[in-house]
N, C-alpha and C. Protein backbone atom coordinates (compact mmCIF):
# COMPACT_ATOMS: atom_id res chain seq x y z
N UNK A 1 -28.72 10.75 12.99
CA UNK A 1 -27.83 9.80 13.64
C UNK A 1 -27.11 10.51 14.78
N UNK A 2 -27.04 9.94 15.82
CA UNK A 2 -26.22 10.20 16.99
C UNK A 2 -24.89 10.64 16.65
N UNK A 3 -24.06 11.94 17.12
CA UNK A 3 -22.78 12.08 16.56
C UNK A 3 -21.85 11.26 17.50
N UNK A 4 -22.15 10.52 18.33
CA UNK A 4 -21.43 9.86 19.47
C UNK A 4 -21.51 8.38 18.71
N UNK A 5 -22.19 8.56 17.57
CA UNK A 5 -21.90 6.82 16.77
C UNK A 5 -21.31 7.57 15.09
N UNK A 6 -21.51 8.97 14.94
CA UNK A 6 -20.80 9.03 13.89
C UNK A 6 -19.30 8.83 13.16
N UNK A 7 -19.00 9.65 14.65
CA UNK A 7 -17.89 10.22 14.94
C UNK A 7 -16.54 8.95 14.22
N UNK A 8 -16.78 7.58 15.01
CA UNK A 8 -15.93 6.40 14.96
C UNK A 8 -16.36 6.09 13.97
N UNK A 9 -17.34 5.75 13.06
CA UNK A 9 -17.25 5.62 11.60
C UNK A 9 -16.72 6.36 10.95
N UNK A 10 -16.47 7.64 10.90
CA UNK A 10 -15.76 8.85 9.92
C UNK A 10 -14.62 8.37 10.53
N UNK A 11 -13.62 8.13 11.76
CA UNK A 11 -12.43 8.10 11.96
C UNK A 11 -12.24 6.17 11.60
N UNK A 12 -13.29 5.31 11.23
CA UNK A 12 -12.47 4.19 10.30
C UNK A 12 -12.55 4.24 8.99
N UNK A 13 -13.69 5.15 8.30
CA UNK A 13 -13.43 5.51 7.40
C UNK A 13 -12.34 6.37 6.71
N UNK A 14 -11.78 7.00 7.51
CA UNK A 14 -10.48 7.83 6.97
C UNK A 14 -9.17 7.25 7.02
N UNK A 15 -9.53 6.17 8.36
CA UNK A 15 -7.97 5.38 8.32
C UNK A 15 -7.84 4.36 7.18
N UNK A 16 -8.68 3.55 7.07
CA UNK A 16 -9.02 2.21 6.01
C UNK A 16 -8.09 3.08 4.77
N UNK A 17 -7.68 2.13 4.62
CA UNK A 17 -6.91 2.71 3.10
C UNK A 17 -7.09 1.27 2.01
N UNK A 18 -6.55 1.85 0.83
CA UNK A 18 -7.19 1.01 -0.09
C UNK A 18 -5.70 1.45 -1.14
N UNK A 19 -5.21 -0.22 -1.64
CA UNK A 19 -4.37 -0.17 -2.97
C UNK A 19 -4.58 0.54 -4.31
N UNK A 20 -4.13 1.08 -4.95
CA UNK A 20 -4.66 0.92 -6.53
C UNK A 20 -3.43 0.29 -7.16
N UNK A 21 -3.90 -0.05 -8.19
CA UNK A 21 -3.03 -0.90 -9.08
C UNK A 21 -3.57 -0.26 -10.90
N UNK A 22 -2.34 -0.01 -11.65
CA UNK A 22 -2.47 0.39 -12.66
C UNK A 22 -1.62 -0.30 -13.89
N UNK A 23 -2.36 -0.48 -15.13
CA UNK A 23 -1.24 -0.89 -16.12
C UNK A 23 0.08 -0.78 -16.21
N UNK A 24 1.11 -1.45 -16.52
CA UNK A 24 2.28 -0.19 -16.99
C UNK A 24 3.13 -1.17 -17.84
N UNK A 25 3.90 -0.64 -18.59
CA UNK A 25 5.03 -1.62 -19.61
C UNK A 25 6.01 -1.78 -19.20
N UNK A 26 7.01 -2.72 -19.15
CA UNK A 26 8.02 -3.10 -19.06
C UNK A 26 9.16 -2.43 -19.92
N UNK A 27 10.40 -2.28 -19.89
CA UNK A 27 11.84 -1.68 -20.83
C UNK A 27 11.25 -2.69 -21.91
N UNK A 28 11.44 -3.88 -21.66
CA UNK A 28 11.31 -5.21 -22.57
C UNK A 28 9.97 -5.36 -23.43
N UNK A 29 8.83 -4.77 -22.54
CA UNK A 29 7.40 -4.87 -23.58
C UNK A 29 6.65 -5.95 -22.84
N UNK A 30 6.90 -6.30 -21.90
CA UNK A 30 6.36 -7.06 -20.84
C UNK A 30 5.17 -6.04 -20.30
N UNK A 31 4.12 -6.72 -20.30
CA UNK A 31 2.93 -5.86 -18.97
C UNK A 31 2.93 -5.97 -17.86
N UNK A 32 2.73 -5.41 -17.28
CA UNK A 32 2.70 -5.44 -14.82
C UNK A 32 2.05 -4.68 -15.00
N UNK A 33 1.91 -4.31 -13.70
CA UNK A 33 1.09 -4.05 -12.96
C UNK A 33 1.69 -3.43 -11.78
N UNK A 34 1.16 -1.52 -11.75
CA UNK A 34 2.43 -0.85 -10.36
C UNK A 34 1.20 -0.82 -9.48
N UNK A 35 1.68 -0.95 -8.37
CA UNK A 35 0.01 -0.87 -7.44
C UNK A 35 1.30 0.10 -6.40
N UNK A 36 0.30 0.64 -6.17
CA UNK A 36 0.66 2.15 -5.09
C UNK A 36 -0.39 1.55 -3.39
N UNK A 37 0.24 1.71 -2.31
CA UNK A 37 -0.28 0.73 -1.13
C UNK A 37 0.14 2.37 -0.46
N UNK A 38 0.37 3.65 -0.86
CA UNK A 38 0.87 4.30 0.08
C UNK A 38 0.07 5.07 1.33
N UNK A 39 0.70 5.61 2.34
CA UNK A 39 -0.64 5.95 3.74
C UNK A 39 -0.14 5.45 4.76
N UNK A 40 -0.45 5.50 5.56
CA UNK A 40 -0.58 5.47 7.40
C UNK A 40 -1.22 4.53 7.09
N UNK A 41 -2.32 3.55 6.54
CA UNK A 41 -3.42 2.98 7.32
C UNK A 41 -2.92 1.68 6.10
N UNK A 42 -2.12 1.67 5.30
CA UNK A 42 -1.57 0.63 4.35
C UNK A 42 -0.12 0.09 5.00
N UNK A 43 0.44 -1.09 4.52
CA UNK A 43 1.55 -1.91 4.29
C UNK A 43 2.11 -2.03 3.77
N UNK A 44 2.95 -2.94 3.45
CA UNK A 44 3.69 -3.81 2.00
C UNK A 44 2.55 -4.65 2.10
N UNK A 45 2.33 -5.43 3.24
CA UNK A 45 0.87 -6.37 2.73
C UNK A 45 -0.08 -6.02 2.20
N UNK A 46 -0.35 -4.84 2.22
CA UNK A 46 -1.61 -4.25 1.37
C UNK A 46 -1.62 -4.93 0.21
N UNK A 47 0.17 -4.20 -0.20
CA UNK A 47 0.45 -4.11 -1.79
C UNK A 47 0.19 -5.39 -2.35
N UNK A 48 0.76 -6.67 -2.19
CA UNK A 48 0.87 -7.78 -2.34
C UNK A 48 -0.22 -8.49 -2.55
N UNK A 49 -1.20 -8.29 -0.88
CA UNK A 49 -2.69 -8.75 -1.43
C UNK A 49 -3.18 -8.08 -2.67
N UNK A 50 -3.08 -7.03 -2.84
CA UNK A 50 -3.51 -6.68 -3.92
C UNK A 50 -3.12 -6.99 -5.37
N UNK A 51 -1.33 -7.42 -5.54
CA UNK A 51 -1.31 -7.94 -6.53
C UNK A 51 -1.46 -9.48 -6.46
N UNK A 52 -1.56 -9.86 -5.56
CA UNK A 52 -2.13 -11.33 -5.75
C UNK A 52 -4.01 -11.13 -6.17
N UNK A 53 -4.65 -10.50 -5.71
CA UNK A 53 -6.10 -10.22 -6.23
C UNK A 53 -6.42 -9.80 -7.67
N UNK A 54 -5.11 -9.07 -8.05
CA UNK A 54 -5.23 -8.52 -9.05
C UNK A 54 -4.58 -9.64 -10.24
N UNK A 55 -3.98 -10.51 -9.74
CA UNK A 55 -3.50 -11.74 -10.96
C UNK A 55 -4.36 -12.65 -10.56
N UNK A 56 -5.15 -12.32 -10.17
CA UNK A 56 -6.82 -13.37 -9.66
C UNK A 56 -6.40 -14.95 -9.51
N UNK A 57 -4.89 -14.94 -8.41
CA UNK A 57 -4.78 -15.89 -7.73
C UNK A 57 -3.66 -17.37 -8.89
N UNK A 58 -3.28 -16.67 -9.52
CA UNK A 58 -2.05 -17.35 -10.65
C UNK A 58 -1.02 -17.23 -9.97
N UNK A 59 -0.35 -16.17 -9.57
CA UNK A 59 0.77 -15.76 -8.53
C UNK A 59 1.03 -14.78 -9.58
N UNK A 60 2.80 -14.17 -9.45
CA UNK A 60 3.14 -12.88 -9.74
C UNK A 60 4.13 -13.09 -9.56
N UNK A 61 5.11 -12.20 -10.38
CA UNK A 61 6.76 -11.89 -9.56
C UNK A 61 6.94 -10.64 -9.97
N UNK A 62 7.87 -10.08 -8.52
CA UNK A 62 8.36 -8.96 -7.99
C UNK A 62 8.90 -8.32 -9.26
N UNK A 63 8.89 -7.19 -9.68
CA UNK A 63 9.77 -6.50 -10.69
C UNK A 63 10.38 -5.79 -9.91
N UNK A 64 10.26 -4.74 -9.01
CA UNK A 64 10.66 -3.62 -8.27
C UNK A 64 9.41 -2.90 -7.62
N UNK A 65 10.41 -3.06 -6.47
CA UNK A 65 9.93 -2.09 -5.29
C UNK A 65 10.03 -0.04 -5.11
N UNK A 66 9.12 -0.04 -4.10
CA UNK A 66 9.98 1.20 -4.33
C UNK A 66 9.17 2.02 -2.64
N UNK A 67 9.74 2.86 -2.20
CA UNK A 67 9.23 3.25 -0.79
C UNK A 67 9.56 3.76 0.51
N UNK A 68 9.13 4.49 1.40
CA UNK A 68 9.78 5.35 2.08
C UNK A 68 10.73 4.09 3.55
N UNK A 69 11.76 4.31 3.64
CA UNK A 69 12.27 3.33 4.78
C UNK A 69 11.97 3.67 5.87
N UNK A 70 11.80 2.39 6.75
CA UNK A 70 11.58 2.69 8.22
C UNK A 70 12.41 2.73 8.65
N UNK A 71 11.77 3.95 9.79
CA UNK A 71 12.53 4.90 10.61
C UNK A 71 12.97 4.27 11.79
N UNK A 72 14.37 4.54 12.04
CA UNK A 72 15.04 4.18 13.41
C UNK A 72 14.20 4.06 14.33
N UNK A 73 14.42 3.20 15.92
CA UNK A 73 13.72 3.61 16.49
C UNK A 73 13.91 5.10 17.13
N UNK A 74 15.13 4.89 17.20
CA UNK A 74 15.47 6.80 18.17
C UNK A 74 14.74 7.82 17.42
N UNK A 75 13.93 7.75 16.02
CA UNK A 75 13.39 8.75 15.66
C UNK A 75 12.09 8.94 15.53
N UNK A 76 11.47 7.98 16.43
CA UNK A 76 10.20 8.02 16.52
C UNK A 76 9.68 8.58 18.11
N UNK A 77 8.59 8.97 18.32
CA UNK A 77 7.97 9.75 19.13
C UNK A 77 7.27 8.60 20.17
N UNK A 78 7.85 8.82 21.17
CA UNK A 78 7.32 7.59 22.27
C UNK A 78 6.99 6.15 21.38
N UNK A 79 8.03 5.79 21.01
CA UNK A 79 7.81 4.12 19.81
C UNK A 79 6.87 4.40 18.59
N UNK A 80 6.40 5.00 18.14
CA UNK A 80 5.46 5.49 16.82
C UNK A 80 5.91 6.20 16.00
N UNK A 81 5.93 6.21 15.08
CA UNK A 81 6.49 6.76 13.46
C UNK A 81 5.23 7.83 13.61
N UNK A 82 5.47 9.10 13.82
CA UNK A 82 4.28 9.81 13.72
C UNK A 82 4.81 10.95 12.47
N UNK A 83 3.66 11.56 12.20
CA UNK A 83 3.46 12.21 10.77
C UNK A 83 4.35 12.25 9.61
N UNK A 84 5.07 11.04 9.06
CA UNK A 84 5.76 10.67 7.96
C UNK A 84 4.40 9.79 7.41
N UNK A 85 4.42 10.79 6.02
CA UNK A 85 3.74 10.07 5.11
C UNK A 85 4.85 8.83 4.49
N UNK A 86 3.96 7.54 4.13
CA UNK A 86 5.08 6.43 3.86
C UNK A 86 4.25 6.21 2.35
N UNK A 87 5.15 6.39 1.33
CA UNK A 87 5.61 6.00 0.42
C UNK A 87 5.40 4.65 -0.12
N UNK A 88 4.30 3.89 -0.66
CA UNK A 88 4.74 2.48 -0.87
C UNK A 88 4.62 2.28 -2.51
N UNK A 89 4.96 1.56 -3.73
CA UNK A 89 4.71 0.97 -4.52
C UNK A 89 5.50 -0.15 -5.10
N UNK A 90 4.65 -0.89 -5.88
CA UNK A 90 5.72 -2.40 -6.22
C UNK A 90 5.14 -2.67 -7.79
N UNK A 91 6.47 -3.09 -8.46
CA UNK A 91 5.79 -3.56 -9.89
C UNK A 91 5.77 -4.69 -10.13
N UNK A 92 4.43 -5.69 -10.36
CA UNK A 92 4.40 -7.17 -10.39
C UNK A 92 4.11 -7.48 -11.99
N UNK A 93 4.48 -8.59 -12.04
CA UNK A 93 4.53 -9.22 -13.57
C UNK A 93 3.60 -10.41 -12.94
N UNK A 94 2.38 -10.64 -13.92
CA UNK A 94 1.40 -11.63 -13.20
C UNK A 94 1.78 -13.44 -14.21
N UNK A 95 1.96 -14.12 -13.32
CA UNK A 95 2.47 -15.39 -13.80
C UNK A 95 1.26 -15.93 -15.11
């Protein structure tokens, strides 16, 4: 393969990021679900689609958030948040 067509597949392959979502219990004994959305190339929307995919479209409610805050603008580098890893996860209870 041409490295002049590799090249841009390895650099969307590295950005694409991907949720996980894992069991977890509640204080109360309730089950959720913590899905981790964290990365440069993720959201909060990540997270969300994902726990909406993951309650296969019933809905969900928020238990807690949790995640790195965005940065002022004065502390970003010509308007861009550059090399802060961001922090994302949320715990959903699936309806």
């Amino acid at each position: 393969m041409n490295m002049n067509r590799l090249l841009p597949l390895l650099a969307v392959l590295t950005l694409s990021g991907c949720a996980t979502s894992e069991t977890t219990y509640l204080n109360n004994g309730e089950q959720g679900l913590s899905i981790d959305c964290s990365g440069e190339a993720n959201s909060w929307a990540t997270c969300y689609e994902k726990a909406d995919a993951s309650c296969a479209g019933t809905g969900y409610r928020i238990v807690g958030t949790d995640g790195t805050p965005q940065p002022k603008e004065s502390d970003k580098t010509l308007g861009v948040d550059v090399g802060n890893y961001k922090n994302r996860s949320v715990v959903v209870v699936c309806k």
